[in-house]
C-alpha atoms as a PDB file:
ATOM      1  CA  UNK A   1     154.257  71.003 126.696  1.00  0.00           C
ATOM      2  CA  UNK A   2     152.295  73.824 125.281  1.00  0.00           C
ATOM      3  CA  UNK A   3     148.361  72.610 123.437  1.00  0.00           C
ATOM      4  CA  UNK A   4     147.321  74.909 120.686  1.00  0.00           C
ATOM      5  CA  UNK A   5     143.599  74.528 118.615  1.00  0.00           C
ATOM      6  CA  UNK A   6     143.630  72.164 115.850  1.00  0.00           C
ATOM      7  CA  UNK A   7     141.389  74.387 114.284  1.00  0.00           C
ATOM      8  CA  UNK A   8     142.984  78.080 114.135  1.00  0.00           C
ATOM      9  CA  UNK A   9     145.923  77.112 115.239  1.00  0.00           C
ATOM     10  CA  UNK A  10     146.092  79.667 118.676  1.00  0.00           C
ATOM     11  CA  UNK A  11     147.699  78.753 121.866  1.00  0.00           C
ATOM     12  CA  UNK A  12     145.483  77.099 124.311  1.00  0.00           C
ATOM     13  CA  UNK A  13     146.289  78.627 128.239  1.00  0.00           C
ATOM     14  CA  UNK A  14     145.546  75.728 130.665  1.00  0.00           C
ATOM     15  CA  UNK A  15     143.991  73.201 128.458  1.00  0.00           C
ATOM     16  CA  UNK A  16     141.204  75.975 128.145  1.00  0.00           C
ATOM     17  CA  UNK A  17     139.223  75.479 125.053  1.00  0.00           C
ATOM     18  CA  UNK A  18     139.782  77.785 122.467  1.00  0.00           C
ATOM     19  CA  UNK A  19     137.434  80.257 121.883  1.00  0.00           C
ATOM     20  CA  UNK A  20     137.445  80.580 118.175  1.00  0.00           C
ATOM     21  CA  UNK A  21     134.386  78.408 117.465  1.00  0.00           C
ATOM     22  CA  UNK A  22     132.140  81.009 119.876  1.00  0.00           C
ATOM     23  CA  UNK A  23     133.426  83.464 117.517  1.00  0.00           C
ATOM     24  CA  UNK A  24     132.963  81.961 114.057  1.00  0.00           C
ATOM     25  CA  UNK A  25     129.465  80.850 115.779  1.00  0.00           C
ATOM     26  CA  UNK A  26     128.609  84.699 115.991  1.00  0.00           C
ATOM     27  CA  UNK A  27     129.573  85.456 112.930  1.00  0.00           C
ATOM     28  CA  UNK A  28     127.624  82.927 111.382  1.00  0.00           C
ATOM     29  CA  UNK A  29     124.551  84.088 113.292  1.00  0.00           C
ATOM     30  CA  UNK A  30     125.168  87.761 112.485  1.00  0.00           C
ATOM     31  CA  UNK A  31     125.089  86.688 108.519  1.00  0.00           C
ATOM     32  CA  UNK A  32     122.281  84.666 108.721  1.00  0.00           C
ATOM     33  CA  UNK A  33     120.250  87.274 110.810  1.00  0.00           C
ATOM     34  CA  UNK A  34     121.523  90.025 107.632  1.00  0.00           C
ATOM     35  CA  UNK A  35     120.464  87.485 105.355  1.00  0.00           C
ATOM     36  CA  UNK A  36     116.932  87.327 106.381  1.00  0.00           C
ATOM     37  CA  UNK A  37     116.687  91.018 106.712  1.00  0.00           C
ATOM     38  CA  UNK A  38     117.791  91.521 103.198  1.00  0.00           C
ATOM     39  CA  UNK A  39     115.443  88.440 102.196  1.00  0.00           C
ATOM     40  CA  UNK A  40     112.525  89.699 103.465  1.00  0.00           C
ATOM     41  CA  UNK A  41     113.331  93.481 101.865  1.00  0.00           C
ATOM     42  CA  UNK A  42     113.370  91.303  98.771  1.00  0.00           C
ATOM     43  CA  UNK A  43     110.673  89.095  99.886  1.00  0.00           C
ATOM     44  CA  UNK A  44     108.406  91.963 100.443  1.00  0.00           C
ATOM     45  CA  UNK A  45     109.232  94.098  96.872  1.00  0.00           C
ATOM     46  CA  UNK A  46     108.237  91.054  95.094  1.00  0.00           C
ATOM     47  CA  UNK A  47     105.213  90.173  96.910  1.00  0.00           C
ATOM     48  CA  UNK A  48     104.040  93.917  96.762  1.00  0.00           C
ATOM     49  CA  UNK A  49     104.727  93.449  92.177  1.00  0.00           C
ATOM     50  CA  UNK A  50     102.983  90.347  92.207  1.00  0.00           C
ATOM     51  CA  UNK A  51     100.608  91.327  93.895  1.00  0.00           C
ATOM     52  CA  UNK A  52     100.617  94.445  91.847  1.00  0.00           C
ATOM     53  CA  UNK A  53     100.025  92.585  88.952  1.00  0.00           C
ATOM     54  CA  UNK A  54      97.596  89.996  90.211  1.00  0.00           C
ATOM     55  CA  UNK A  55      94.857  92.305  91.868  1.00  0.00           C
ATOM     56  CA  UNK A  56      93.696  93.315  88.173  1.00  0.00           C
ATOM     57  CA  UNK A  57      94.454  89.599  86.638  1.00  0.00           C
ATOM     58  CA  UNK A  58      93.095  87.192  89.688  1.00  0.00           C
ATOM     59  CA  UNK A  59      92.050  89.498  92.186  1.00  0.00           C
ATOM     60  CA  UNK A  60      90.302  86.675  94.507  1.00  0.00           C
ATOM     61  CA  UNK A  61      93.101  84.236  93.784  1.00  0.00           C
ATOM     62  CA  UNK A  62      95.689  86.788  94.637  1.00  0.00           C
ATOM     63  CA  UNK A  63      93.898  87.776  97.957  1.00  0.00           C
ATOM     64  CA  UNK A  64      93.749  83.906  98.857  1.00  0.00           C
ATOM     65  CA  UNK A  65      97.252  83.986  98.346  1.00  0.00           C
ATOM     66  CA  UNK A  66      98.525  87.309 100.420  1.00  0.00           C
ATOM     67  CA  UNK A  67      95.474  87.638 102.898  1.00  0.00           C
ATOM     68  CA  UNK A  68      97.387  86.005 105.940  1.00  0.00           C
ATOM     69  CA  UNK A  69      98.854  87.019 109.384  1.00  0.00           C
ATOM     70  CA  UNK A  70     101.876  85.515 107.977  1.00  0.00           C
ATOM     71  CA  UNK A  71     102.034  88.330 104.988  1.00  0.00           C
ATOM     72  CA  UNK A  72     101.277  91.184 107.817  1.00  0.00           C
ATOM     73  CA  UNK A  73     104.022  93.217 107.574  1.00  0.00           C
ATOM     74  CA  UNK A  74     103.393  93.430 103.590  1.00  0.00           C
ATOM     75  CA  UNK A  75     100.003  94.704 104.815  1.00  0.00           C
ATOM     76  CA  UNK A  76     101.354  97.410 106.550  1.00  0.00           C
ATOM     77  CA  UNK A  77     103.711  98.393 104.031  1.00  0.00           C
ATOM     78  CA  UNK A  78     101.064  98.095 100.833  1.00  0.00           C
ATOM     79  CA  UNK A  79      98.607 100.316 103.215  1.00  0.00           C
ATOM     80  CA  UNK A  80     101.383 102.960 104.072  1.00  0.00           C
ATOM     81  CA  UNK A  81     101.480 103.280 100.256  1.00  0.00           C
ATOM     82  CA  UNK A  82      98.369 103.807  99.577  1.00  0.00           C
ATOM     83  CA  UNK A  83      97.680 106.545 102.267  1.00  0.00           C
ATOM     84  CA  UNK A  84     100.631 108.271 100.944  1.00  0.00           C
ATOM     85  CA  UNK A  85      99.048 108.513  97.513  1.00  0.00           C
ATOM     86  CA  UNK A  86      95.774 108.733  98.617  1.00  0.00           C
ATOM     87  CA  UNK A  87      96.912 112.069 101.023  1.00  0.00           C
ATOM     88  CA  UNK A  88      99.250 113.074  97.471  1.00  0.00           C
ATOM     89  CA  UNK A  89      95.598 113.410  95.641  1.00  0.00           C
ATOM     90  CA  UNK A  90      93.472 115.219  98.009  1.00  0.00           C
ATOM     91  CA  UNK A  91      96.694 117.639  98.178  1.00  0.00           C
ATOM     92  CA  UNK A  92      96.262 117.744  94.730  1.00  0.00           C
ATOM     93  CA  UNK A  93      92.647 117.957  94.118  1.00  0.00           C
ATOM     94  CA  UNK A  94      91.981 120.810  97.026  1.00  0.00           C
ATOM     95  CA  UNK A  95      94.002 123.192  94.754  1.00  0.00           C
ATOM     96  CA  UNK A  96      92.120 121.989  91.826  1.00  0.00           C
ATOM     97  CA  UNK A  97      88.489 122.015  93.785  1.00  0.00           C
ATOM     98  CA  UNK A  98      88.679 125.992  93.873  1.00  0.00           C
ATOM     99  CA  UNK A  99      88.163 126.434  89.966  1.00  0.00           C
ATOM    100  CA  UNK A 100      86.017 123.497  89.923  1.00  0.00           C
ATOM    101  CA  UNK A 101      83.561 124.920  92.335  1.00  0.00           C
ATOM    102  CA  UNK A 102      84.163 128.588  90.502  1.00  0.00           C
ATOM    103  CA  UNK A 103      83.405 127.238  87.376  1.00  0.00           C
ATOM    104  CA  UNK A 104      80.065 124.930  88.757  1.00  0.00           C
ATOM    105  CA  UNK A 105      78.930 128.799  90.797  1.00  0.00           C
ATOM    106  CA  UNK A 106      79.571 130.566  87.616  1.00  0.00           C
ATOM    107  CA  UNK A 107      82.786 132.818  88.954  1.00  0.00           C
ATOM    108  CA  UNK A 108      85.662 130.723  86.476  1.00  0.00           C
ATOM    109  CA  UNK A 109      85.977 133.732  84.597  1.00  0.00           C
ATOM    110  CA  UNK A 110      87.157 135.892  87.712  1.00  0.00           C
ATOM    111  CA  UNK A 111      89.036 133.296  89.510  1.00  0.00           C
ATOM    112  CA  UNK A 112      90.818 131.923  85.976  1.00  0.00           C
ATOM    113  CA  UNK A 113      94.090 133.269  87.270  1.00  0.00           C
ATOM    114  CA  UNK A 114      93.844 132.389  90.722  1.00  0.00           C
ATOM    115  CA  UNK A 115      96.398 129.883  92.502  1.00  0.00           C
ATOM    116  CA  UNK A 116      94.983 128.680  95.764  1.00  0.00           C
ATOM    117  CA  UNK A 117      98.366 127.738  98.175  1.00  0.00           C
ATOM    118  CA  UNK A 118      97.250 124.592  99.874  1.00  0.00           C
ATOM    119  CA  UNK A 119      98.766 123.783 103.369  1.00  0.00           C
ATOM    120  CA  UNK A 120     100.894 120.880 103.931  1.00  0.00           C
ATOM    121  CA  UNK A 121      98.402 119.852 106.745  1.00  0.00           C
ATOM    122  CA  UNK A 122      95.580 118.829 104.237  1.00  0.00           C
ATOM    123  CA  UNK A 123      98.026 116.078 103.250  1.00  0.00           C
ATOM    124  CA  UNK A 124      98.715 114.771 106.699  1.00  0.00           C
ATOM    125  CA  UNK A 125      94.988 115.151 107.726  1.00  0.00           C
ATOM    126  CA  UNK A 126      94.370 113.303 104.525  1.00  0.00           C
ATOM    127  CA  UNK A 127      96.608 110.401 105.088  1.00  0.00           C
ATOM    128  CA  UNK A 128      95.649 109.932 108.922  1.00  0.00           C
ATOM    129  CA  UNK A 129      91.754 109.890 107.561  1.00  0.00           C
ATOM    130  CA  UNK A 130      92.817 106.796 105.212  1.00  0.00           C
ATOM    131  CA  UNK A 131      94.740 105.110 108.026  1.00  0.00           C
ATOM    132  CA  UNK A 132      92.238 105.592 110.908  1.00  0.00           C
ATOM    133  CA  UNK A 133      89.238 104.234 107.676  1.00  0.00           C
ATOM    134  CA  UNK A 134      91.370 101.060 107.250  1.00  0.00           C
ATOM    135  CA  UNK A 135      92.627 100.162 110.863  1.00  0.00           C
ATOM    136  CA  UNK A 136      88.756 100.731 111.936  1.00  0.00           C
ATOM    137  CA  UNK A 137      87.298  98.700 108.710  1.00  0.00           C
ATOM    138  CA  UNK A 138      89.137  95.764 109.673  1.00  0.00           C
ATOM    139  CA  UNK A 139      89.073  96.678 113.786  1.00  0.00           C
ATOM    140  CA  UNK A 140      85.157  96.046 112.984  1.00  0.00           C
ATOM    141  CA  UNK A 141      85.526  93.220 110.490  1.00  0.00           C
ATOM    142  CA  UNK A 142      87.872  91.455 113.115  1.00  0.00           C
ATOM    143  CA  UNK A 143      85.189  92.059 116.088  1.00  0.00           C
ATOM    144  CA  UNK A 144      81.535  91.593 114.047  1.00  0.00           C
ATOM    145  CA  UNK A 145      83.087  87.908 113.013  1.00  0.00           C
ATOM    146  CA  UNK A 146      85.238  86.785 115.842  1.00  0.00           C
ATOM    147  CA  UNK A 147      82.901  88.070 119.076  1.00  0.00           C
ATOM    148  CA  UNK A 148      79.365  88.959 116.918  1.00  0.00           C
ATOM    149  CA  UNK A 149      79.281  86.418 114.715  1.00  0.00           C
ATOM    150  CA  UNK A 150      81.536  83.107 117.124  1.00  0.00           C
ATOM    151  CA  UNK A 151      83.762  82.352 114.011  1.00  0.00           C
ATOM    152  CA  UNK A 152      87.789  82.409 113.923  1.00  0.00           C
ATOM    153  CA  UNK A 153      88.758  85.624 113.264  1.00  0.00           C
ATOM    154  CA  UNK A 154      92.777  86.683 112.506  1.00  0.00           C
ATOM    155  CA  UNK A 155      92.860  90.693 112.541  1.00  0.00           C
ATOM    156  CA  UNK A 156      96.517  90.673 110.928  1.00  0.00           C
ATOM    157  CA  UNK A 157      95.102  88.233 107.933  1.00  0.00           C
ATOM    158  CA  UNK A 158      91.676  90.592 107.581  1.00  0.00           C
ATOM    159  CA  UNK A 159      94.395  93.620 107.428  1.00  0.00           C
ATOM    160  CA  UNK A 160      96.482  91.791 104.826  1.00  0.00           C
ATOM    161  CA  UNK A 161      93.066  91.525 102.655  1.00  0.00           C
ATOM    162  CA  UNK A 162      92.669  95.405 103.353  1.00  0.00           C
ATOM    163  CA  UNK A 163      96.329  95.692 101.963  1.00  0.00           C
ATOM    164  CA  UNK A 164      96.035  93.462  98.930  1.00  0.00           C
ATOM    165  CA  UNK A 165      93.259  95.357  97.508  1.00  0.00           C
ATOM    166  CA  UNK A 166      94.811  98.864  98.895  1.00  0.00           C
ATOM    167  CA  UNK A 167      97.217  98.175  96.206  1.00  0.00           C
ATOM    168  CA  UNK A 168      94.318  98.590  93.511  1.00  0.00           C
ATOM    169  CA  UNK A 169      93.627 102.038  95.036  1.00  0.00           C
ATOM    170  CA  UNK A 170      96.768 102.968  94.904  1.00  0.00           C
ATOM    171  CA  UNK A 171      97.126 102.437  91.103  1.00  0.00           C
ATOM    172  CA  UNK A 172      93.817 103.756  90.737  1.00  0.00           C
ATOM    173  CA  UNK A 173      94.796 107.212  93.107  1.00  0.00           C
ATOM    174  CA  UNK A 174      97.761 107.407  91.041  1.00  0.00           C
ATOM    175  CA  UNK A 175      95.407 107.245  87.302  1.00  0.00           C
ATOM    176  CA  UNK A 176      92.897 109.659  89.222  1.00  0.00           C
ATOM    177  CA  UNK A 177      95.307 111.896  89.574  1.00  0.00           C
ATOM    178  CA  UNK A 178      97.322 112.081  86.126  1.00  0.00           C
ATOM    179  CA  UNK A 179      93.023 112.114  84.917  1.00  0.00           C
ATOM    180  CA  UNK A 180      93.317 115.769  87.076  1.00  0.00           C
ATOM    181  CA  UNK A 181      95.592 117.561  85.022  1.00  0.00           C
ATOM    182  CA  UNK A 182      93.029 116.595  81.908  1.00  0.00           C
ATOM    183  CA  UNK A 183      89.658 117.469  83.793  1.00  0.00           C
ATOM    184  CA  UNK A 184      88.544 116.980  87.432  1.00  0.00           C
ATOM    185  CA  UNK A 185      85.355 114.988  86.704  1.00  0.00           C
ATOM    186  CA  UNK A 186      87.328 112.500  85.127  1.00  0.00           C
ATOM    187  CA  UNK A 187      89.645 112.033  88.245  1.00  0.00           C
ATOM    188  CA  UNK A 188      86.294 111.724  90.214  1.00  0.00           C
ATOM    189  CA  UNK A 189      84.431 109.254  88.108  1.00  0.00           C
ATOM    190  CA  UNK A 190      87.900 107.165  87.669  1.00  0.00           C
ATOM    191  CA  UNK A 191      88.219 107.235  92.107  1.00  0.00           C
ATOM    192  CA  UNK A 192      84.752 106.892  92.291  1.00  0.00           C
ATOM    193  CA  UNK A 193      84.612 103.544  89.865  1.00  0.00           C
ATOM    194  CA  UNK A 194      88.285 102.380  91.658  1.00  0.00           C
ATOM    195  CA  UNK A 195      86.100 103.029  95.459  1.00  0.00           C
ATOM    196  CA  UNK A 196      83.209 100.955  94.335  1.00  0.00           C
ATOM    197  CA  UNK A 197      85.555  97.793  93.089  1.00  0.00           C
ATOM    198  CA  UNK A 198      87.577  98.203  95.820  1.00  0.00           C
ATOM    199  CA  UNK A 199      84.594  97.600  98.266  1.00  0.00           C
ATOM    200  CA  UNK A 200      83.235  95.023  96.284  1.00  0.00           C
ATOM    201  CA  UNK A 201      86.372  92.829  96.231  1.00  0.00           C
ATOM    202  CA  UNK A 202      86.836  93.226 100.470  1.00  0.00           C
ATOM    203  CA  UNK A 203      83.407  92.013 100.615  1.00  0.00           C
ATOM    204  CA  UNK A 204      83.863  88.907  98.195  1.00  0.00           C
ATOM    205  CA  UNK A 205      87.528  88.378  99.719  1.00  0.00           C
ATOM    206  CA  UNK A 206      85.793  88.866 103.571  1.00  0.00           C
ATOM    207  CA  UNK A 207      83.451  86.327 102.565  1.00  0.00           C
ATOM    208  CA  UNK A 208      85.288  83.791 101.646  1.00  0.00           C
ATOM    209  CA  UNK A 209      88.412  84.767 104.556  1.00  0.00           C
ATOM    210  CA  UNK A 210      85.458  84.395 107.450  1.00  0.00           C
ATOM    211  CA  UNK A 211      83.307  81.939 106.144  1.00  0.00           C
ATOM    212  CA  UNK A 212      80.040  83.600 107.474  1.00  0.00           C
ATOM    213  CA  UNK A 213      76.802  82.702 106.269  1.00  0.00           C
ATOM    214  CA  UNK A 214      76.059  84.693 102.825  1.00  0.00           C
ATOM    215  CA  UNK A 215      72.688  85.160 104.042  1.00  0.00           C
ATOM    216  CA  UNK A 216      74.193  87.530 107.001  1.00  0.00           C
ATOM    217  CA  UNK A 217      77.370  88.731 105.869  1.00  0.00           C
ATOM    218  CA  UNK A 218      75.877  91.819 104.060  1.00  0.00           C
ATOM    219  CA  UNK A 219      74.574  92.874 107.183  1.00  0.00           C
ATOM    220  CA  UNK A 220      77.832  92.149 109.070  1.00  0.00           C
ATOM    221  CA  UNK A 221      79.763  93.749 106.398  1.00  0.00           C
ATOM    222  CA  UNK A 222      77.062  96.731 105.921  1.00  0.00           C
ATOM    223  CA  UNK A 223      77.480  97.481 109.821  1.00  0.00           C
ATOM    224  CA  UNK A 224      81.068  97.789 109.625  1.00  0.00           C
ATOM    225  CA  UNK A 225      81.136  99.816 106.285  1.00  0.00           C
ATOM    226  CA  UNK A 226      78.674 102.417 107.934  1.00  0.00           C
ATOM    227  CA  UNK A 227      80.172 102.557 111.502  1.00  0.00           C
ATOM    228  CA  UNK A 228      83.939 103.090 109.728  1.00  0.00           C
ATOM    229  CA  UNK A 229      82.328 105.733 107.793  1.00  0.00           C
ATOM    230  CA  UNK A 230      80.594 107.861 110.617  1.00  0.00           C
ATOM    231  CA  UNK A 231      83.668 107.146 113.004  1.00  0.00           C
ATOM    232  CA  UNK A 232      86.188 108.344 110.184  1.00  0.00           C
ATOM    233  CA  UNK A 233      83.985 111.120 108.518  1.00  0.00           C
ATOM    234  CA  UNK A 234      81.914 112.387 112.094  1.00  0.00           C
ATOM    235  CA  UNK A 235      83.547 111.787 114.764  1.00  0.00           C
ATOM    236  CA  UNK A 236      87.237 112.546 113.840  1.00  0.00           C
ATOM    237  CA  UNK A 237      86.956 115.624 112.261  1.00  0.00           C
ATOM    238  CA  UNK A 238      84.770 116.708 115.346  1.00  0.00           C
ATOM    239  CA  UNK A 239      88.003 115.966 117.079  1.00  0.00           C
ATOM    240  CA  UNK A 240      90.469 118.073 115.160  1.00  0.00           C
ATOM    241  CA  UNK A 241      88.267 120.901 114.566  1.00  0.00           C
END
């Protein structure tokens, strides 16, 4: 007498089990693996408004809350912003920088009507600058506390601090560079004030992420600041040029 599954109702061959529960297994495992794709798509927009909102507000209780190797990926994705805007803005401003430095030699009046065409590679050399400055800031943040300084050290939660407060730059790039189309020295002096906050919430957000002593952390934090600097503003473009 033919068997057939209680549960779907198919014709079992040889007292076989039926194989519709391997099936409906997969399928649940296919929607839950879909479901925490789309989660953390939606996990990661939210995080990135919040924290959005919360760098101005709280900026040391929002980098508490998002500087973890847990919140890495967000890292990557708040830093990939920023470069983007920051590399939009030095496109931007190299166009600008001809009139500027006309005006400053006193040539505006001949060069009034001049348009400067740009290349596209000023954007992409801008954008790998920004991405080699944070990957080496917190390369050297990582290795001056963990292996300098004997103290647990997470690189993927010192890059998630780098992220949260790349977010601030990123607002601040984008202000900087509306401030352009009024007057260039206002686009500098806004970067300029947005640069300066920017390294002095790393430092207080380092600080209390590494747990160094206070009396040695400007030093450890100086070292890594100036070695960043001369790798990112010597040594590459000695590379590419």
């Amino acid at each position: 007498m033919a068997k057939f599954c209680t549960k779907c109702g198919k014709k079992l061959v040889d007292g076989q089990p039926c194989d519709c529960e391997k099936k409906e297994k997969k399928e649940v495992k296919e929607t839950v693996e879909a479901e925490v794709v789309s989660n953390s798509a939606n996990e990661i927009v939210n995080d990135y408004l919040d924290v959005v909102k919360g760098i101005f507000v709280k900026p040391m209780d929002t980098m508490k809350k998002y500087a973890k190797n847990s919140k890495f990926v967000l890292a990557l994705v708040m830093l990939g912003i920023n470069v983007i805007v920051f590399g939009l803005f030095v496109y931007i401003f190299a166009g600008k920088s001809v009139n500027l430095i006309a005006r400053l030699s006193g040539y505006g009046s001949l060069l009034r009507n001049y348009n400067v065409d740009v290349p596209i590679s000023v954007f992409f050399y801008a954008v790998l600058l920004m991405a080699v400055f944070f990957f080496c800031l917190g390369g050297l943040l990582h290795f001056f506390c963990g292996t300098i300084m004997k103290k647990d050290s997470d690189f993927k939660s010192i890059m998630a601090l780098l992220g949260v407060n790349a977010v601030f730059t990123t607002i601040t790039t984008l202000v900087a560079t509306i401030c352009m189309l009024i007057n260039v020295w206002l686009a500098i002096f806004v970067l300029a004030i947005a640069g300066i906050i920017f390294l002095l919430n790393i430092y207080h957000g380092f600080t209390e992420l590494s747990k160094i002593d206070k009396n040695k952390m400007n030093y450890v934090f100086t070292s890594a600041y100036a070695i960043t600097l001369f790798l990112v503003c010597y040594i590459l473009p000695k590379i590419f040029s």
